[in-house]
C-alpha atoms as a PDB file:
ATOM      1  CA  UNK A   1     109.961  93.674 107.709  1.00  0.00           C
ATOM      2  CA  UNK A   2     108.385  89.870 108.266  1.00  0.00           C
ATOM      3  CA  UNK A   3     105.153  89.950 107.150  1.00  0.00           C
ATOM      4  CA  UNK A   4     104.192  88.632 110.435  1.00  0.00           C
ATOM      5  CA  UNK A   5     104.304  91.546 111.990  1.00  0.00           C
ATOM      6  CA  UNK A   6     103.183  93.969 109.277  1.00  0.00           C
ATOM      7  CA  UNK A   7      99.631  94.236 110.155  1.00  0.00           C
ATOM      8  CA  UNK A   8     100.111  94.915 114.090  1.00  0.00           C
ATOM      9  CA  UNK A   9     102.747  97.708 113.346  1.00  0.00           C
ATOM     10  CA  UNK A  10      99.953  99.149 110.669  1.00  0.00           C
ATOM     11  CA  UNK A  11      97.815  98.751 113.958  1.00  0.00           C
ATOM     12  CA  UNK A  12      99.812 100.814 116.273  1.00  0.00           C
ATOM     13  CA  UNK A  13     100.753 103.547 114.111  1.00  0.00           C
ATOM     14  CA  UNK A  14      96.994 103.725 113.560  1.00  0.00           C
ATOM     15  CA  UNK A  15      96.487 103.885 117.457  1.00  0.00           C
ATOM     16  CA  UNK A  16      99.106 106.180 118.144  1.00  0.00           C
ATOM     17  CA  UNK A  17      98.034 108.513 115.242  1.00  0.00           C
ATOM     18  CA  UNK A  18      94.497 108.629 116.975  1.00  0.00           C
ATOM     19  CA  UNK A  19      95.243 109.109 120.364  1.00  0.00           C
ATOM     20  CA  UNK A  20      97.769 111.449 119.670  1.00  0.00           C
ATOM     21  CA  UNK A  21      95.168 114.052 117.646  1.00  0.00           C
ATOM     22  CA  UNK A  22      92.509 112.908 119.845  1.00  0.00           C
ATOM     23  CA  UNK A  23      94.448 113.694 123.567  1.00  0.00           C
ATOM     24  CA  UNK A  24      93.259 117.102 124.730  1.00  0.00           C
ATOM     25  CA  UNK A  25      96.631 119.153 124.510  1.00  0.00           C
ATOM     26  CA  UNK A  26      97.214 118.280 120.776  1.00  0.00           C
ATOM     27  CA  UNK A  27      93.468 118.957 119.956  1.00  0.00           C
ATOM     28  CA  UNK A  28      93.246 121.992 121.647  1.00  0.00           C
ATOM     29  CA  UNK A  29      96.171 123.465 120.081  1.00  0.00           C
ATOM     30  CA  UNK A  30      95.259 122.542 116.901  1.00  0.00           C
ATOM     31  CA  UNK A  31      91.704 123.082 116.361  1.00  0.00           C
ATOM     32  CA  UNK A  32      92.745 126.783 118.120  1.00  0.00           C
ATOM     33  CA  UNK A  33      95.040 127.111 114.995  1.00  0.00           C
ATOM     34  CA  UNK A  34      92.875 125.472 112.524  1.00  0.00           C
ATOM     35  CA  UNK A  35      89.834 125.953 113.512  1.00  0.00           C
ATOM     36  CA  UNK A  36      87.539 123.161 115.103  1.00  0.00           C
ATOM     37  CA  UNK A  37      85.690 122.180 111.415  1.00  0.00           C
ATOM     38  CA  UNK A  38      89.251 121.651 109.665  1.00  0.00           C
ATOM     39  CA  UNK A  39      90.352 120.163 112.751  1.00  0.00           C
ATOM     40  CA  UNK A  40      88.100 117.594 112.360  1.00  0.00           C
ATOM     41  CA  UNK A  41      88.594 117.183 108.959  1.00  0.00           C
ATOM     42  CA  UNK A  42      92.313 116.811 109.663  1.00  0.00           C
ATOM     43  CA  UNK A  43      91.370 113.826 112.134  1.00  0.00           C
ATOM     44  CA  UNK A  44      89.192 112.094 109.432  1.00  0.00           C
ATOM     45  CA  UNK A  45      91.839 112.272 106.621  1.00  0.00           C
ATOM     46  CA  UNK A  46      94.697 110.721 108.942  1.00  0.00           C
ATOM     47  CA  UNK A  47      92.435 108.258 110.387  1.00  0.00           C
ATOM     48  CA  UNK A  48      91.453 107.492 106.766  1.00  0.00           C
ATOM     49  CA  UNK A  49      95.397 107.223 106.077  1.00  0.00           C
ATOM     50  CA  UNK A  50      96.131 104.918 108.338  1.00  0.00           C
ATOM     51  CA  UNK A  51      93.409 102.837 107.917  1.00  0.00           C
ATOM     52  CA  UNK A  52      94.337 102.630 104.496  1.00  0.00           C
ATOM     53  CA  UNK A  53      97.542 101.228 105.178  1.00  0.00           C
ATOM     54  CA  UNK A  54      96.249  98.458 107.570  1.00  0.00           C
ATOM     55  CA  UNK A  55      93.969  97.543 104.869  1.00  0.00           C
ATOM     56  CA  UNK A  56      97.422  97.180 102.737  1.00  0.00           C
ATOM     57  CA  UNK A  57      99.065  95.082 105.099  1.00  0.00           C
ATOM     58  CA  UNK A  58      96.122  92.854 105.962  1.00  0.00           C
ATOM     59  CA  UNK A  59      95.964  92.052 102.303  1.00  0.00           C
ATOM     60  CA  UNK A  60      99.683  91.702 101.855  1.00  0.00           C
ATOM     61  CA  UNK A  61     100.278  89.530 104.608  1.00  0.00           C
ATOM     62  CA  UNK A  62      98.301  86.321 102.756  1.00  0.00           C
ATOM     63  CA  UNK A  63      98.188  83.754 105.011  1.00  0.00           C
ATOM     64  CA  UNK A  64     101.057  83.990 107.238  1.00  0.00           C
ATOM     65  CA  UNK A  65     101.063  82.574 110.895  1.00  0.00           C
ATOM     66  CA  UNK A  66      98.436  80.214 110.257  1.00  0.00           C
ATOM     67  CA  UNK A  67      96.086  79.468 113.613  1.00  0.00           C
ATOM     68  CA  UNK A  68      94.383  76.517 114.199  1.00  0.00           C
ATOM     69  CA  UNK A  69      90.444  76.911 113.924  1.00  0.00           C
ATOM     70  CA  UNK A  70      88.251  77.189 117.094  1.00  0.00           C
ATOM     71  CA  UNK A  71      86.564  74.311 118.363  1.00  0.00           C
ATOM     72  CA  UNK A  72      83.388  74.225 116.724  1.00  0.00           C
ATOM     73  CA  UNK A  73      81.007  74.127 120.210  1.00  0.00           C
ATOM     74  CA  UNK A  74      82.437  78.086 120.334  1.00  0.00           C
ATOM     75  CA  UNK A  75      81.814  78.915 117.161  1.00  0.00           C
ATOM     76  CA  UNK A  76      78.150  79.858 117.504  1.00  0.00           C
ATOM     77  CA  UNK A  77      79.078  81.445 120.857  1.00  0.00           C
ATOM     78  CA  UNK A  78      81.441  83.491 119.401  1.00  0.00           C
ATOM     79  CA  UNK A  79      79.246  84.300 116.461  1.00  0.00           C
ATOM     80  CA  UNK A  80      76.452  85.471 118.401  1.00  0.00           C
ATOM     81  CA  UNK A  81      78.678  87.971 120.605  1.00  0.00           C
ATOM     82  CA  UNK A  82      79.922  88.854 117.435  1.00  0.00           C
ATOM     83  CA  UNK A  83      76.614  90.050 115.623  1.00  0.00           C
ATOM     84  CA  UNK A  84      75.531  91.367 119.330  1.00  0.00           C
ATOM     85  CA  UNK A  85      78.725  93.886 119.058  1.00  0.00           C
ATOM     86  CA  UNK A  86      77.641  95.130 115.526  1.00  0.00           C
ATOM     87  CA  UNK A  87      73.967  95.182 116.657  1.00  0.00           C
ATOM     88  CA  UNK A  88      75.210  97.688 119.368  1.00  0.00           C
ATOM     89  CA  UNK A  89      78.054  99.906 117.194  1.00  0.00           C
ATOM     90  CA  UNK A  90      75.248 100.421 114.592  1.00  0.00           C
ATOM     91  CA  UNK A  91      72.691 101.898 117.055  1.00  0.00           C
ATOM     92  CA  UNK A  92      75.346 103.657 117.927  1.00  0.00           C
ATOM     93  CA  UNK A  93      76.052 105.361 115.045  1.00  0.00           C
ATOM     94  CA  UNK A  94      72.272 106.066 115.073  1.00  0.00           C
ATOM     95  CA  UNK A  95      72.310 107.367 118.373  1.00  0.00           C
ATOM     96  CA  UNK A  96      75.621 109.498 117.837  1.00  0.00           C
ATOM     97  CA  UNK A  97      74.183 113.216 117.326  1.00  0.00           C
ATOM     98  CA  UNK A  98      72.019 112.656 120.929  1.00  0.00           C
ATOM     99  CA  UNK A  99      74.965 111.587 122.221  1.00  0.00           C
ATOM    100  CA  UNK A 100      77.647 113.419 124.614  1.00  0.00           C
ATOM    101  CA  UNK A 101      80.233 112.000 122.771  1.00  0.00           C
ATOM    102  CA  UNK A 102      78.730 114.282 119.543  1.00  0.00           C
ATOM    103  CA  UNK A 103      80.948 117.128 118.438  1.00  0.00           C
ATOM    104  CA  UNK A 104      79.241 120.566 119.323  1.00  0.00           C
ATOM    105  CA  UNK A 105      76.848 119.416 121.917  1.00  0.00           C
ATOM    106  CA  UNK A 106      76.489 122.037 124.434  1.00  0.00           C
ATOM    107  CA  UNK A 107      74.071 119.998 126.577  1.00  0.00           C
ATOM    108  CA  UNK A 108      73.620 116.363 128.259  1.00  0.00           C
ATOM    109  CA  UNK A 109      70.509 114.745 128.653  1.00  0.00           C
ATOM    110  CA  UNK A 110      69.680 111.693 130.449  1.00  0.00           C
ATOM    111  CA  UNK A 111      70.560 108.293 128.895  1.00  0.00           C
ATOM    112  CA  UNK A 112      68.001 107.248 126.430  1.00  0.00           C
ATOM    113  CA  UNK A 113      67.860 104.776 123.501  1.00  0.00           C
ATOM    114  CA  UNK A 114      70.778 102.439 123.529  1.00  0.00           C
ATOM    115  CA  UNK A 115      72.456 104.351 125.995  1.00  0.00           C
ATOM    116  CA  UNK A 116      70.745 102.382 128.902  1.00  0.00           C
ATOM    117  CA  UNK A 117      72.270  99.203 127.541  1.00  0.00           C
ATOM    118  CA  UNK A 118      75.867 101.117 127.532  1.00  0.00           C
ATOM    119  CA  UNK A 119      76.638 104.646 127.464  1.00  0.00           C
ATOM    120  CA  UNK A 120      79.528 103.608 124.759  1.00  0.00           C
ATOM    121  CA  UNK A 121      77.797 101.568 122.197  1.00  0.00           C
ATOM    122  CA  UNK A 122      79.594 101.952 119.001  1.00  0.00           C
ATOM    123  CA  UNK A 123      83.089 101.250 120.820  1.00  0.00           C
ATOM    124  CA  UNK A 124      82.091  98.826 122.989  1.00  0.00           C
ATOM    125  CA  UNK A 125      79.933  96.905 120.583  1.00  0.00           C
ATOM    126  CA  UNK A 126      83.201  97.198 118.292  1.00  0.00           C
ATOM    127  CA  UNK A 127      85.434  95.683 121.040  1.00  0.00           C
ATOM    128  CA  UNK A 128      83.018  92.751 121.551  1.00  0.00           C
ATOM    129  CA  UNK A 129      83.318  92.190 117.395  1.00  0.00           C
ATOM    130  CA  UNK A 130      86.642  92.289 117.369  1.00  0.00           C
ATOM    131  CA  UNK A 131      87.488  90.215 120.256  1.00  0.00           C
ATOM    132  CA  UNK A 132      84.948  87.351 118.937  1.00  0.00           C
ATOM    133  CA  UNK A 133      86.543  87.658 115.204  1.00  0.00           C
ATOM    134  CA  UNK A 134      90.402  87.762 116.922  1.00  0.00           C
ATOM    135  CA  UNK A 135      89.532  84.105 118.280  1.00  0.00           C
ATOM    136  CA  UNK A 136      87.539  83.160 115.583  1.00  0.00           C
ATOM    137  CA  UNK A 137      90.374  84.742 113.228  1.00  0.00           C
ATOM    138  CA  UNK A 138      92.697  81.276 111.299  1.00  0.00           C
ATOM    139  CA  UNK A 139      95.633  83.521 110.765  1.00  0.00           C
ATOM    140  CA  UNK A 140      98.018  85.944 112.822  1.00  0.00           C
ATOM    141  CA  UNK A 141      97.215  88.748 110.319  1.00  0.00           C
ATOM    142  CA  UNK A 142      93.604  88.497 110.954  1.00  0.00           C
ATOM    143  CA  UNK A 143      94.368  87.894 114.735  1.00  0.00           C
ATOM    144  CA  UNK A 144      96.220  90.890 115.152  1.00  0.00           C
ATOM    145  CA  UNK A 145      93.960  93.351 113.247  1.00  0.00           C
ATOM    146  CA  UNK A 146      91.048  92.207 115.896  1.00  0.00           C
ATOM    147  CA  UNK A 147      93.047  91.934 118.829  1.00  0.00           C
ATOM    148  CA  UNK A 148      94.488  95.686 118.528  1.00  0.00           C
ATOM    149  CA  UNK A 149      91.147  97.485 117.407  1.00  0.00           C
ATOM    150  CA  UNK A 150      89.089  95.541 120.199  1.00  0.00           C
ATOM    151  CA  UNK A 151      91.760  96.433 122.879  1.00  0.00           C
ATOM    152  CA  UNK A 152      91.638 100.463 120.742  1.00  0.00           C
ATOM    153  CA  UNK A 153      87.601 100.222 120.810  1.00  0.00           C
ATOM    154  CA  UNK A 154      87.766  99.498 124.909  1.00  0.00           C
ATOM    155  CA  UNK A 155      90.551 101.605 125.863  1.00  0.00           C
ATOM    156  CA  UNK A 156      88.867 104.424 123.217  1.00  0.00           C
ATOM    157  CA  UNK A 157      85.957 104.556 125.506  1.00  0.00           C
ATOM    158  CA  UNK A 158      87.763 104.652 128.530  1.00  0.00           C
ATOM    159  CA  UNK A 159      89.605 107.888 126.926  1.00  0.00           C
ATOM    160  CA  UNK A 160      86.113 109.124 125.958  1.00  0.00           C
ATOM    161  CA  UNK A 161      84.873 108.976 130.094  1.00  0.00           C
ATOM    162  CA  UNK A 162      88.070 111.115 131.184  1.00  0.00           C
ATOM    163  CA  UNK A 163      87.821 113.714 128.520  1.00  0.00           C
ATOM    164  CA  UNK A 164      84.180 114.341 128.865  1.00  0.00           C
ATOM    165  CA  UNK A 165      84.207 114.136 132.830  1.00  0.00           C
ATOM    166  CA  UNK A 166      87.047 116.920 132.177  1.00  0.00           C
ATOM    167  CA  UNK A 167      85.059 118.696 129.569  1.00  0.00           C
ATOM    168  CA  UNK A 168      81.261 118.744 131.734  1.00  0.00           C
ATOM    169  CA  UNK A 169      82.369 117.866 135.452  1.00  0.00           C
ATOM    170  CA  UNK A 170      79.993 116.629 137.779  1.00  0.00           C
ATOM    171  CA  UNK A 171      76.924 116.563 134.418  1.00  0.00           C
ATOM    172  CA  UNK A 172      79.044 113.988 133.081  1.00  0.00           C
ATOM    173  CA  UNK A 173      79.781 111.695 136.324  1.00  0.00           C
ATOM    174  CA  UNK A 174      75.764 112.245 137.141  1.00  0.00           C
ATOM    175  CA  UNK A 175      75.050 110.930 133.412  1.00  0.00           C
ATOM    176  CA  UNK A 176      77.337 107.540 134.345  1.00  0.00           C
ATOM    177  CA  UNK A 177      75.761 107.120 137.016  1.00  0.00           C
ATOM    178  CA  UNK A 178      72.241 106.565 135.325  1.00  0.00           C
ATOM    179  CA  UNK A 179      74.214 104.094 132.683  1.00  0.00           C
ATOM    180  CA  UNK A 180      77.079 102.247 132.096  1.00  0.00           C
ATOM    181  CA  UNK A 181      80.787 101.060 130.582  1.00  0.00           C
ATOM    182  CA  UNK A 182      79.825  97.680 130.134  1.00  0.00           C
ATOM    183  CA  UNK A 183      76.353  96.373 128.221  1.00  0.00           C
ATOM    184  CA  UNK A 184      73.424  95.696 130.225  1.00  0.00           C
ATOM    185  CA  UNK A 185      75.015  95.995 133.789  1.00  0.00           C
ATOM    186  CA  UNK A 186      72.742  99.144 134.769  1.00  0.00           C
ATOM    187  CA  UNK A 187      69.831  98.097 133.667  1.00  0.00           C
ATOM    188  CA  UNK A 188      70.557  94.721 136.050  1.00  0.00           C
ATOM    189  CA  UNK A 189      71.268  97.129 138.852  1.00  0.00           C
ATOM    190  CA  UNK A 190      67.998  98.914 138.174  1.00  0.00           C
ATOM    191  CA  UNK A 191      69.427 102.249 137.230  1.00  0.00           C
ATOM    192  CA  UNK A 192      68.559 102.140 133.793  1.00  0.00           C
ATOM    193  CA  UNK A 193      65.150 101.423 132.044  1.00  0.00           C
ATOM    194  CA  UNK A 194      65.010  98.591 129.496  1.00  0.00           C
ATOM    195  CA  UNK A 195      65.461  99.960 125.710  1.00  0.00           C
ATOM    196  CA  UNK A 196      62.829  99.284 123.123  1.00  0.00           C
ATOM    197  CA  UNK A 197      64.412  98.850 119.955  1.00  0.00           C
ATOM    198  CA  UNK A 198      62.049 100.066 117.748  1.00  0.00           C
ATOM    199  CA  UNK A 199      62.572 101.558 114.546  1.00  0.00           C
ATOM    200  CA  UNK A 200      66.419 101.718 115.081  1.00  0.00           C
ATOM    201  CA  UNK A 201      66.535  98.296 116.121  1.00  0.00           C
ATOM    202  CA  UNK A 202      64.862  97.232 113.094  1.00  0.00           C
ATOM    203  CA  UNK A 203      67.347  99.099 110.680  1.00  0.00           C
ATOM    204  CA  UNK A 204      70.444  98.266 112.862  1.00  0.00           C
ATOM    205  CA  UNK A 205      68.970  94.200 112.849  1.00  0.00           C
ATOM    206  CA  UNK A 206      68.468  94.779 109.026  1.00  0.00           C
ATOM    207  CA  UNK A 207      72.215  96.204 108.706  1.00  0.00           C
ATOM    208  CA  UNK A 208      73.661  93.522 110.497  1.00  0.00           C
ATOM    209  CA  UNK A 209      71.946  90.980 108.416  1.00  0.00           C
ATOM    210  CA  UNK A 210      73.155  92.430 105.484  1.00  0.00           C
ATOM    211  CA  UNK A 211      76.286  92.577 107.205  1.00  0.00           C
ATOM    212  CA  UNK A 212      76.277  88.706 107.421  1.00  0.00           C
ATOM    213  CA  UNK A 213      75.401  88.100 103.916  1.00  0.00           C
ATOM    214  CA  UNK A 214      78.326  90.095 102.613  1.00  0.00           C
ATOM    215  CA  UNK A 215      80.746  88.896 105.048  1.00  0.00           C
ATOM    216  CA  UNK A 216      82.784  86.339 102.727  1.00  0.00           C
ATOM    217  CA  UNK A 217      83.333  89.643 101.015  1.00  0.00           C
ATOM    218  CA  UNK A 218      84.234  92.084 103.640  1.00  0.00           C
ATOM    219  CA  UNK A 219      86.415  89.315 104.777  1.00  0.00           C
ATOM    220  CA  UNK A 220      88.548  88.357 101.471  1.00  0.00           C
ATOM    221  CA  UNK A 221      92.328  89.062 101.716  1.00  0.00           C
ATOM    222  CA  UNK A 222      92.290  88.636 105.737  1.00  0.00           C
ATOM    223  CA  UNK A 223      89.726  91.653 105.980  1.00  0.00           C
ATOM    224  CA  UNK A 224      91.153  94.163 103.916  1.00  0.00           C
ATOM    225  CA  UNK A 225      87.951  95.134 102.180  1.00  0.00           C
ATOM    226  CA  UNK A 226      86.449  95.614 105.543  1.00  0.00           C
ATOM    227  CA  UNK A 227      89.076  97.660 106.532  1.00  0.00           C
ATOM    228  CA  UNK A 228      89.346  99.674 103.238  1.00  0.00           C
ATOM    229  CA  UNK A 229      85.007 100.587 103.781  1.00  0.00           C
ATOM    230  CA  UNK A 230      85.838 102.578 107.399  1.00  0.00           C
ATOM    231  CA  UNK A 231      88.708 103.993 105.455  1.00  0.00           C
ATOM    232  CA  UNK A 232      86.663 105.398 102.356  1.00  0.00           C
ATOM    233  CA  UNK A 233      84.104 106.316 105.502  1.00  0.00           C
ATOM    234  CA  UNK A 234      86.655 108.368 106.810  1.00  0.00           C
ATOM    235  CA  UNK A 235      87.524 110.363 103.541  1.00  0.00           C
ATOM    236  CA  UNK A 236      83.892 111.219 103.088  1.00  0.00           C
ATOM    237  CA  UNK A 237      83.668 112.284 106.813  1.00  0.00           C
ATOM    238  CA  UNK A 238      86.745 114.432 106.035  1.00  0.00           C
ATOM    239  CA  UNK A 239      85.347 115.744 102.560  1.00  0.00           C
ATOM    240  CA  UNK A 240      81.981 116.666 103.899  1.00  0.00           C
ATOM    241  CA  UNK A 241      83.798 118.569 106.845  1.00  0.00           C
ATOM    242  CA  UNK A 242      85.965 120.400 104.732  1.00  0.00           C
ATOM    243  CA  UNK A 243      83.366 121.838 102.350  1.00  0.00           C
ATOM    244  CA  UNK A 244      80.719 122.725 105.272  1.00  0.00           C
ATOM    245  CA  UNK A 245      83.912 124.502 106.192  1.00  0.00           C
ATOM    246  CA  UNK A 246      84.383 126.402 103.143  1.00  0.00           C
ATOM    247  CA  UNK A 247      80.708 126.991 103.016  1.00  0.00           C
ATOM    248  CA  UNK A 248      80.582 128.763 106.574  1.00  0.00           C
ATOM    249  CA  UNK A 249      83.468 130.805 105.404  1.00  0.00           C
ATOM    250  CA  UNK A 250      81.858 131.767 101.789  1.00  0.00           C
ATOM    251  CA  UNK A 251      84.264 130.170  99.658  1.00  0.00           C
END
């Protein structure tokens, strides 16, 4: 295979892995034979997987299909969007238990926190990151890897609004209504108070600073490193699933 297109292949399997566990049919059938704790921990070992490999292939594919740099009165632009998206997928994580995305919840609230900026933070904030690092990006390996998880992060969340309007009916479509897909558009309309960052916001600022002063780092070998830390995220999210597992059944 041309290395060219190494790293978008790694990209779609990746996709189609996820979407594929994640759609409701599959998931429901498995997690009824499994169980819904090594169901989960299935998911986070094949995400892992196949994140692993697109870490390969980003740092296989060296610099093949070389792009021309950005004009530098973007760069900033783009930079700024960029740190914006991470600013919003951290507090996202943060937020992710009080969530109705979280696993287990039995109720929904109203939107609080970073939820009145966008009811999908962590994917949407990840879409904005990658799209601003896919144009920023100097090779097609690099390129790829952003365009395919931004375009995954967006299309992720849309997935995420039809499964939970399935799952909680008209709770869920009331919740969207006091939020919404895109950042700061409800609280523009007036339908969502303005979030005070607070403590979060100061850890999630202090992450992504930390963030930037690692980033010639995370982004050695066309990203791979970055790549290979949500991959070693998701064998510890698959580890610590599988144990509680084995605790709940006495093993």
């Amino acid at each position: 295979m041309n290395s060219v297109w190494m790293v978008p292949a790694a990209v779609a399997a990746f996709a189609a892995a996820h979407l594929f566990l994640g759609l409701p049919p599959t998931r429901a059938a498995l997690a009824k034979r499994l169980g819904e704790q090594r169901f989960v921990a299935l998911f986070s070992a094949v995400a892992a997987v196949a994140l692993g490999i697109v870490a390969a292939s980003l740092a296989l594919s060296g610099d093949a299909g070389p792009r021309a740099a950005m004009p530098a009165p973007w760069r900033p632009l783009l930079s700024i969007v960029s740190a914006l998206g991470w600013l919003l997928a951290i507090l996202g994580l943060m937020n992710y238990a009080r969530s109705p995305m979280a696993l287990f919840r039995t109720t929904i609230r109203v939107p609080s926190g970073v939820e009145c900026i966008t009811r999908h933070p962590f994917f949407v904030g990840f879409g904005l990151f990658s799209l601003a690092h896919a144009a920023l990006a100097t090779s097609w390996a690099t390129c790829s890897f952003f365009l395919g998880f931004g375009a995954f992060a967006f299309a992720g969340a849309a997935v995420q609004d039809w499964k939970l309007a399935g799952k909680w009916g008209e709770a869920y479509r009331d919740y969207c209504r006091q939020t919404s897909y895109w950042p700061f558009v409800a609280q523009l309309r007036g339908i969502a108070p303005r979030m005070v960052l607070g403590r979060q916001g100061a850890i999630a600022l202090a992450a992504v600073a930390l963030l930037v002063l690692i980033h010639p780092w995370l982004s050695a070998a066309n990203g791979a490193p970055f790549v290979g830390a949500f991959a070693l995220g998701g064998v510890f999210a698959s580890w610590r699933r599988w144990r509680h597992w084995r605790k709940t059944k006495g093993h």
